[in-house]
N, C-alpha and C. Protein backbone atom coordinates (compact mmCIF):
# COMPACT_ATOMS: atom_id res chain seq x y z
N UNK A 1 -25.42 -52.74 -18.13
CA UNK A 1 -24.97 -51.38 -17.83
C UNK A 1 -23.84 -50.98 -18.75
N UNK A 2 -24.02 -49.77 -19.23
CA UNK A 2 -22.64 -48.87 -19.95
C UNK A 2 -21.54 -48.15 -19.22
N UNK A 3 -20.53 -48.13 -19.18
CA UNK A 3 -19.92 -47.16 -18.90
C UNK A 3 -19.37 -46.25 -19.79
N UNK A 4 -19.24 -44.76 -19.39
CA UNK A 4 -18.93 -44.61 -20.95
C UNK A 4 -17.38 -43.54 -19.76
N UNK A 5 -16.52 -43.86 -20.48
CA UNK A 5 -14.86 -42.96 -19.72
C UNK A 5 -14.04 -42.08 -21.08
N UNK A 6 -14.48 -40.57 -20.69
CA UNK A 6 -13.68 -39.82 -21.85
C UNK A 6 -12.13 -39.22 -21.28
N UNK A 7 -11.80 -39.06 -22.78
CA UNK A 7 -10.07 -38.98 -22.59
C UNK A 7 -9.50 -37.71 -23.73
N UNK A 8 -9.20 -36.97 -23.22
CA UNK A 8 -8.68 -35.87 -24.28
C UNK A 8 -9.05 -34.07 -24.16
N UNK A 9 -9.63 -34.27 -22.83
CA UNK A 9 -9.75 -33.24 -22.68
C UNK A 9 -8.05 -31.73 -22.37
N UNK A 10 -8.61 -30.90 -22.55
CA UNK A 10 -7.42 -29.98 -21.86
C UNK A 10 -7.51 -28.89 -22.73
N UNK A 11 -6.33 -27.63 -22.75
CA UNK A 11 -6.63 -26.42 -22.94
C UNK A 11 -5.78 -26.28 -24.41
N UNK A 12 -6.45 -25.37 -25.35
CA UNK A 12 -6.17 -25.01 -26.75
C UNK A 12 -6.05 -23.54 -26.52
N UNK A 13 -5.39 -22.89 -27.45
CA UNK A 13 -5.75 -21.73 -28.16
C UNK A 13 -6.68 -21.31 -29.12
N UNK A 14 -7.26 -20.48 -28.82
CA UNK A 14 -8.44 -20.04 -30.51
C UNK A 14 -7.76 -20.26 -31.45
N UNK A 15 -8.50 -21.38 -32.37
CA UNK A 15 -7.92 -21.73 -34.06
C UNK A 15 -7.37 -22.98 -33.60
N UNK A 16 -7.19 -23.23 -32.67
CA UNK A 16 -6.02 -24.61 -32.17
C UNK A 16 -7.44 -25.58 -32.69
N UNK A 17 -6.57 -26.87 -32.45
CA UNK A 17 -7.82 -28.58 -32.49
C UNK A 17 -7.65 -29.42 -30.90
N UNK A 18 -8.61 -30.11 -30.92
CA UNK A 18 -8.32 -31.11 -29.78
C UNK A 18 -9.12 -32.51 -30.20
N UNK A 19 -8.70 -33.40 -29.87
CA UNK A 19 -9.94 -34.57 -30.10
C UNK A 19 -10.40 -34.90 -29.00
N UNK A 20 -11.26 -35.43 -28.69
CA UNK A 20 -12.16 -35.67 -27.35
C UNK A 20 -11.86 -37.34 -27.95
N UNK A 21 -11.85 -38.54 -27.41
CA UNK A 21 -12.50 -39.73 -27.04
C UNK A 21 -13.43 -40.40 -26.19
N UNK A 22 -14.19 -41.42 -26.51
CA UNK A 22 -14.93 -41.80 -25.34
C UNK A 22 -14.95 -43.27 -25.52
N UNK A 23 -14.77 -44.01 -24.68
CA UNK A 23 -15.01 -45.73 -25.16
C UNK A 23 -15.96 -45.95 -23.56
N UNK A 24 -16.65 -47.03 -24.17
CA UNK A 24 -17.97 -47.58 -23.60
C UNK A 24 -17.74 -48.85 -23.39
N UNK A 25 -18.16 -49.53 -22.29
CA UNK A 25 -17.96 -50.51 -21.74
C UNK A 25 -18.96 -51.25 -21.38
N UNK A 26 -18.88 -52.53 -21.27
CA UNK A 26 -20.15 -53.28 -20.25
C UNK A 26 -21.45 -53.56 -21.62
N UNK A 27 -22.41 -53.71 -21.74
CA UNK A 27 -23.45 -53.65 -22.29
C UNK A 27 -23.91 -52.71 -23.33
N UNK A 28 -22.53 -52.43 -23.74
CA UNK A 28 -22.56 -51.87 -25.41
C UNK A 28 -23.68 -52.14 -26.02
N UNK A 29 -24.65 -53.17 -26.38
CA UNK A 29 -25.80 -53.50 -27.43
C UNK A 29 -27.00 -52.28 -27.31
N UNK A 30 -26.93 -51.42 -26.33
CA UNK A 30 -27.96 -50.37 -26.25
C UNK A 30 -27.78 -49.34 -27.01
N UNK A 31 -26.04 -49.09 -27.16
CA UNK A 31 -25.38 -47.51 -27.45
C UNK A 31 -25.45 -47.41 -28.86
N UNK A 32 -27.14 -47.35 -29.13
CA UNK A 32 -27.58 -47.57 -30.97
C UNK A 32 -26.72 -46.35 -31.46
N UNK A 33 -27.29 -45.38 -30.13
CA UNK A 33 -26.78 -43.70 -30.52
C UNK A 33 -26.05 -43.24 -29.81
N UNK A 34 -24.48 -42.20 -29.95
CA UNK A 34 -23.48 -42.32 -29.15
C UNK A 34 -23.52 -40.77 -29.29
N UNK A 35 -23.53 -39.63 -28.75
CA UNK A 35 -23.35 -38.16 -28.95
C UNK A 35 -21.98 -37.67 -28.13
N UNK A 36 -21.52 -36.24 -28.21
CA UNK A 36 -21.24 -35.17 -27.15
C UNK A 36 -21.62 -34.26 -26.87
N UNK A 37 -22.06 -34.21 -25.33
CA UNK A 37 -22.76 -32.37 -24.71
C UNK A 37 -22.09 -32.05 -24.63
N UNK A 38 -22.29 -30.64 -24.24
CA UNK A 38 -21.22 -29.89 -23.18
C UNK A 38 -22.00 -28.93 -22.45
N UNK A 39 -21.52 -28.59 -21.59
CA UNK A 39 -21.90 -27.51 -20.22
C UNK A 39 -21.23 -26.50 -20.02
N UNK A 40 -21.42 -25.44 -19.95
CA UNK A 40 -20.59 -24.50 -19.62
C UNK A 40 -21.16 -23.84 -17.90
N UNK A 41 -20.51 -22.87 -17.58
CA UNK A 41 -20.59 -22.61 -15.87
C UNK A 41 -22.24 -22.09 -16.36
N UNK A 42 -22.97 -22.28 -15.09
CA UNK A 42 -24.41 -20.88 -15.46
C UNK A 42 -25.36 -21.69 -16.36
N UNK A 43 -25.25 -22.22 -17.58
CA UNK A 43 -25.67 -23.23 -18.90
C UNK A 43 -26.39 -24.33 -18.71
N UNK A 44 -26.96 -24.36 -19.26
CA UNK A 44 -27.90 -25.84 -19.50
C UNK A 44 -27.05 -26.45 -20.45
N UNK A 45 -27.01 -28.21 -20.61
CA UNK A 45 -26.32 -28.65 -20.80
C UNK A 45 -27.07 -28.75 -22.81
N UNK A 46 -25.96 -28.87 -23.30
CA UNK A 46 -26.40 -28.45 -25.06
C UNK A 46 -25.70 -29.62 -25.81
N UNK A 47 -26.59 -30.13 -26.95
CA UNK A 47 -25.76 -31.20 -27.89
C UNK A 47 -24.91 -30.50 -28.50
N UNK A 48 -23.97 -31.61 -28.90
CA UNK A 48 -23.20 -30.80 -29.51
C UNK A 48 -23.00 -31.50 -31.28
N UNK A 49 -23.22 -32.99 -30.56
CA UNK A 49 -22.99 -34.22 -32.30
C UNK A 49 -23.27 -35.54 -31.40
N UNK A 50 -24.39 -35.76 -32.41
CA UNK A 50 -24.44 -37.22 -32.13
C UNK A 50 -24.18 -38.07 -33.79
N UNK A 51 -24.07 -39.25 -33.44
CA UNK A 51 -24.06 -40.80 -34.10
C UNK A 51 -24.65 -41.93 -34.15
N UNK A 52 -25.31 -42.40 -35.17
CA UNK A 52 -26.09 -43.41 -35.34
C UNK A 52 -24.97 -44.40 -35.15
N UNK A 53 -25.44 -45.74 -35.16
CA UNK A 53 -24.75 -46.71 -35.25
C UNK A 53 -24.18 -46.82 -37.00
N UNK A 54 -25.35 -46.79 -37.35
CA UNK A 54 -24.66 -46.57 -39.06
C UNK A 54 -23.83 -45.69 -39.84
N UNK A 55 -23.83 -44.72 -38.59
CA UNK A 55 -22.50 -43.25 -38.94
C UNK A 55 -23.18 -42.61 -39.06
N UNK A 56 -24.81 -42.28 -39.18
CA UNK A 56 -25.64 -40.84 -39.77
C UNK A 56 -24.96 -39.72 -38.29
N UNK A 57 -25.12 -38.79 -38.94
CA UNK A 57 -24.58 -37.54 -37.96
C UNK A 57 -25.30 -36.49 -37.93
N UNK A 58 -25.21 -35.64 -36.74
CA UNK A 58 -26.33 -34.89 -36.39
C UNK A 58 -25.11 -33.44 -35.57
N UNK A 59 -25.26 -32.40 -36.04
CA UNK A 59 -24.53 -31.43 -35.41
C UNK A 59 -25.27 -30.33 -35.01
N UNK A 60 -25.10 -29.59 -33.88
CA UNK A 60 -25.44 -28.36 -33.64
C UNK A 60 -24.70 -27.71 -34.67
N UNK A 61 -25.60 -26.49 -34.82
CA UNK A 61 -25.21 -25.16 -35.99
C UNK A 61 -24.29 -24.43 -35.53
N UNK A 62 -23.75 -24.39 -33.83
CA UNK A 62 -22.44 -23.66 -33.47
C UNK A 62 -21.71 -24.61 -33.89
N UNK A 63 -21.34 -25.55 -34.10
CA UNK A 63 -19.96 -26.66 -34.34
C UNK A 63 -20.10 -27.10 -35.64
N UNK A 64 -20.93 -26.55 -36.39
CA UNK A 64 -21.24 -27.31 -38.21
C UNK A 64 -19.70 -26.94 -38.52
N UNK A 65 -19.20 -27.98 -39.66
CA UNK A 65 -17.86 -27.06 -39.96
C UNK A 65 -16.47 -27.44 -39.79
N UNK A 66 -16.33 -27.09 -38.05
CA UNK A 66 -15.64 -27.00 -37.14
C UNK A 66 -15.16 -28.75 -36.63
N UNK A 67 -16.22 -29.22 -36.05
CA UNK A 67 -16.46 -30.45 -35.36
C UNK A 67 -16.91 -31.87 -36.11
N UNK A 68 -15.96 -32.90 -35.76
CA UNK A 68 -16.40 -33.97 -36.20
C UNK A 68 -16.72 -34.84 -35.90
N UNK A 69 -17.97 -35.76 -36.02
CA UNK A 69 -17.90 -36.81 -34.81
C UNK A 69 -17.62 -38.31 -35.52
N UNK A 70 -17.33 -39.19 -35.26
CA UNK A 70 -16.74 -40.35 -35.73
C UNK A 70 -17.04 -41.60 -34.17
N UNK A 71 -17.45 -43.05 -34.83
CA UNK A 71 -17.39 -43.84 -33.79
C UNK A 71 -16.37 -45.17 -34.69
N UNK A 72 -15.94 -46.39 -33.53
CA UNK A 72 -15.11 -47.04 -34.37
C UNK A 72 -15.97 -48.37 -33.32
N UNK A 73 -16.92 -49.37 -33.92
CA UNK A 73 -18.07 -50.03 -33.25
C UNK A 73 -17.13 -50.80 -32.99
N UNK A 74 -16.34 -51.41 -33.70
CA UNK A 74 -15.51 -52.34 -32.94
C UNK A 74 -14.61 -52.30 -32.01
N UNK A 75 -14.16 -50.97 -31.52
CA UNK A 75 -13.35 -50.63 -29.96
C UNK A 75 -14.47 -50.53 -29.56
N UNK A 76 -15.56 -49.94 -29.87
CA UNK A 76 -16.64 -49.36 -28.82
C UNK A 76 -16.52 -47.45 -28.43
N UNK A 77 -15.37 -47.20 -29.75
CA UNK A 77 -15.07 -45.87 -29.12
C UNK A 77 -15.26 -44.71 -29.64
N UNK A 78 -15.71 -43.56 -29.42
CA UNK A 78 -16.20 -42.57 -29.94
C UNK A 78 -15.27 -41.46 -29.78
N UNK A 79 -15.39 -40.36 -30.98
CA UNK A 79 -14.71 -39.71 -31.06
C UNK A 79 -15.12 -38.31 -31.38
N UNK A 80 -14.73 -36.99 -31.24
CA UNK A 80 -15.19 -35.99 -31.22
C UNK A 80 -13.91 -35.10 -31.93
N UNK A 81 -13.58 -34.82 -33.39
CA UNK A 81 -12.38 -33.82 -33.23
C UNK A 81 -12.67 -32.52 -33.40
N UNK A 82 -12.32 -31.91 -32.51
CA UNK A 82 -12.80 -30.48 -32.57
C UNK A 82 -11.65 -29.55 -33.19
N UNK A 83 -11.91 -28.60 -34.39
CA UNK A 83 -11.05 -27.79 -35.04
C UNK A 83 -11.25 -26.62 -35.02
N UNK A 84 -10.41 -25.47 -35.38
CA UNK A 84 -11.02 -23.93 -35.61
C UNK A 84 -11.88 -23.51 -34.24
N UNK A 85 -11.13 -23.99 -33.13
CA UNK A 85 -12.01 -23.68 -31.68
C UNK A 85 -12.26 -22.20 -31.28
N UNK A 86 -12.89 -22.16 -30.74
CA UNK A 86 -13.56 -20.87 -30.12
C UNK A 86 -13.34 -20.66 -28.47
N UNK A 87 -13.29 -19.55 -28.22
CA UNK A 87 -13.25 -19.30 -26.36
C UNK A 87 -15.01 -19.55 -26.29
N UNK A 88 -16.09 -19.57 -27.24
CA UNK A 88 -17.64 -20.17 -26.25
C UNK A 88 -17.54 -21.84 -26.35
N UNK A 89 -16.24 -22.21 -27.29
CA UNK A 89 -16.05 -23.71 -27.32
C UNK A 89 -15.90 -24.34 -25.06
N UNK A 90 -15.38 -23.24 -24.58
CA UNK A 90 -15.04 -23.67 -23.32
C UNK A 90 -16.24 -24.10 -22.37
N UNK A 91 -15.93 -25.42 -21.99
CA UNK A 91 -17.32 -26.16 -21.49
C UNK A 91 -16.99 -27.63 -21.00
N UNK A 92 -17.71 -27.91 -20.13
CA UNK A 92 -17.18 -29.31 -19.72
C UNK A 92 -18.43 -30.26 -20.90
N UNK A 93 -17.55 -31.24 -21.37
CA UNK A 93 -17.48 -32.19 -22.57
C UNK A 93 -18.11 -33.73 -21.98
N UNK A 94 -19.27 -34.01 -22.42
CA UNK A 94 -19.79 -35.44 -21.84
C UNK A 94 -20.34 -36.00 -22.77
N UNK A 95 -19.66 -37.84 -22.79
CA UNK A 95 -20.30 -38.44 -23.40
C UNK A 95 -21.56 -38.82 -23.11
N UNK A 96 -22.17 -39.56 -23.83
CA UNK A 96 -23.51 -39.96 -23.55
C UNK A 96 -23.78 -41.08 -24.81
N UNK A 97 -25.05 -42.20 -24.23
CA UNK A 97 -25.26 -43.03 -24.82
C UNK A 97 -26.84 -43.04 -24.98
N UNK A 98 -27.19 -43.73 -26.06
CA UNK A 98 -28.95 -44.22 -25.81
C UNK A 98 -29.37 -44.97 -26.90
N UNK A 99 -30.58 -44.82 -27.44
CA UNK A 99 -31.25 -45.66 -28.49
C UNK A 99 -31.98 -44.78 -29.35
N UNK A 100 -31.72 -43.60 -29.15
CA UNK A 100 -32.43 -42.27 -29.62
C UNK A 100 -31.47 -41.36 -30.01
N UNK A 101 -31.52 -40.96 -31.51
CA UNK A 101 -30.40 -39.93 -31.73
C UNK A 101 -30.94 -38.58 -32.28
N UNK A 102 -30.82 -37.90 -30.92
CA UNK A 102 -31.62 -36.56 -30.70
C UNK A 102 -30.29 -36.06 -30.01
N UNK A 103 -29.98 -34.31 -30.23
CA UNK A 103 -29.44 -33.49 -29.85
C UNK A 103 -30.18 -32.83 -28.10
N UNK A 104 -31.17 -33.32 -28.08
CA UNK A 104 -31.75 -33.06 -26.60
C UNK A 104 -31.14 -34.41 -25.47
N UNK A 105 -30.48 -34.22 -24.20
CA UNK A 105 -30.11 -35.23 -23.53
C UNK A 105 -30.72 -35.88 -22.90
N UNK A 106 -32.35 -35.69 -22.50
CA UNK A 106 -33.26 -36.51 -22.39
C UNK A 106 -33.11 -37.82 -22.93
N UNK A 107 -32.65 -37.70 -23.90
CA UNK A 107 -32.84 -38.68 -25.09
C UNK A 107 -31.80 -39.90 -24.67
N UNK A 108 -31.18 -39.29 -24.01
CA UNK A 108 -29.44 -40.50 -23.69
C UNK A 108 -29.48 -40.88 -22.01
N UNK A 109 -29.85 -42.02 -21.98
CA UNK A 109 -29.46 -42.11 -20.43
C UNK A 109 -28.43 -42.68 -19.95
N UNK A 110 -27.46 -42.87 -20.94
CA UNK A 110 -25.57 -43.45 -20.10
C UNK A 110 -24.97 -42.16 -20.06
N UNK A 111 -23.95 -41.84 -19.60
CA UNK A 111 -23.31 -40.53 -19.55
C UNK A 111 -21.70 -40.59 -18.69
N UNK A 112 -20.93 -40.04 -19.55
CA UNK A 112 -19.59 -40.12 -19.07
C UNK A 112 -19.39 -39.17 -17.92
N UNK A 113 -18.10 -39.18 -17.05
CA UNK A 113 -18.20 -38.04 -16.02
C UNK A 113 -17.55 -36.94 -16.69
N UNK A 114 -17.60 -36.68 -17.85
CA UNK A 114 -17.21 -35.27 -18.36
C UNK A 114 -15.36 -35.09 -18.67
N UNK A 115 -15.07 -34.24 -19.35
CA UNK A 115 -13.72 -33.29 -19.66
C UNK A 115 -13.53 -32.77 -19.92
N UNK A 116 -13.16 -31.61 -19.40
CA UNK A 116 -12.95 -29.90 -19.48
C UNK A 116 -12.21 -29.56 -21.06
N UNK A 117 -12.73 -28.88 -21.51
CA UNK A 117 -12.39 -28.23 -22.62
C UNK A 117 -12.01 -26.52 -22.25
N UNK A 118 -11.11 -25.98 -22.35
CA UNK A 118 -10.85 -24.62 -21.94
C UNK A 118 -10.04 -24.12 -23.54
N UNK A 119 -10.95 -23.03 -24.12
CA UNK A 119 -10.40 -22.42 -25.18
C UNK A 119 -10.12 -20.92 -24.72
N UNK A 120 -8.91 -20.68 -24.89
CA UNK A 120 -8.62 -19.03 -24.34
C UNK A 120 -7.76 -18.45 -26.13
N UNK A 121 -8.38 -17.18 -25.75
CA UNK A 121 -8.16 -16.49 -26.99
C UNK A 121 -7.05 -15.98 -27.48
């Protein structure tokens, strides 16, 4: 089993940065592919960046740019820095794990309990 526990959530200004973290626990050898969703109220839940184990990267076209994703295999910990934020940036933030590195969350079945991201303008 994975656990995956994120850390870094909280509130920015438009243009502000934040980094998201996530470290994974327990039975790491699965988490080939490590991403972040997010959710907003009303929303289906949307990729946002995932990570191969080898570093290949995969971004949604709202966060190209903006967003970076980074893992460090030897903490086990993943990272998300988000720059040049937006008020549609506001959304609750979840890690996720799997063996499949697809922007659809089907694809990931570990999943962190989330952290609020609030961008106000």
């Amino acid at each position: 089993q994975v656990q995956l526990v994120e850390f870094g959530g909280g509130s920015a200004q438009a243009g502000g940065s934040l980094r998201l973290s996530c470290t994974a626990s327990g039975s790491t050898y699965s988490t080939n592919c490590m991403g972040w969703f997010r959710q907003a109220p009303g929303k289906e839940r949307e990729g946002v960046a995932t990570i191969n184990r080898d570093g290949s990267t995969r971004y949604a076209d709202s966060v190209k740019g903006r967003f970076t994703i980074s893992r460090d295999n030897a903490k086990n910990t993943l990272y998300l820095q988000m720059n040049s934020l937006k008020p549609e940036d506001t959304a609750m933030y979840y890690c996720a794990a799997g063996s499949v590195c697809s922007l659809l969350a089907r694809f990931f079945t570990k999943w962190g309990q989330g952290t609020q991201v609030t961008v106000s303008s």
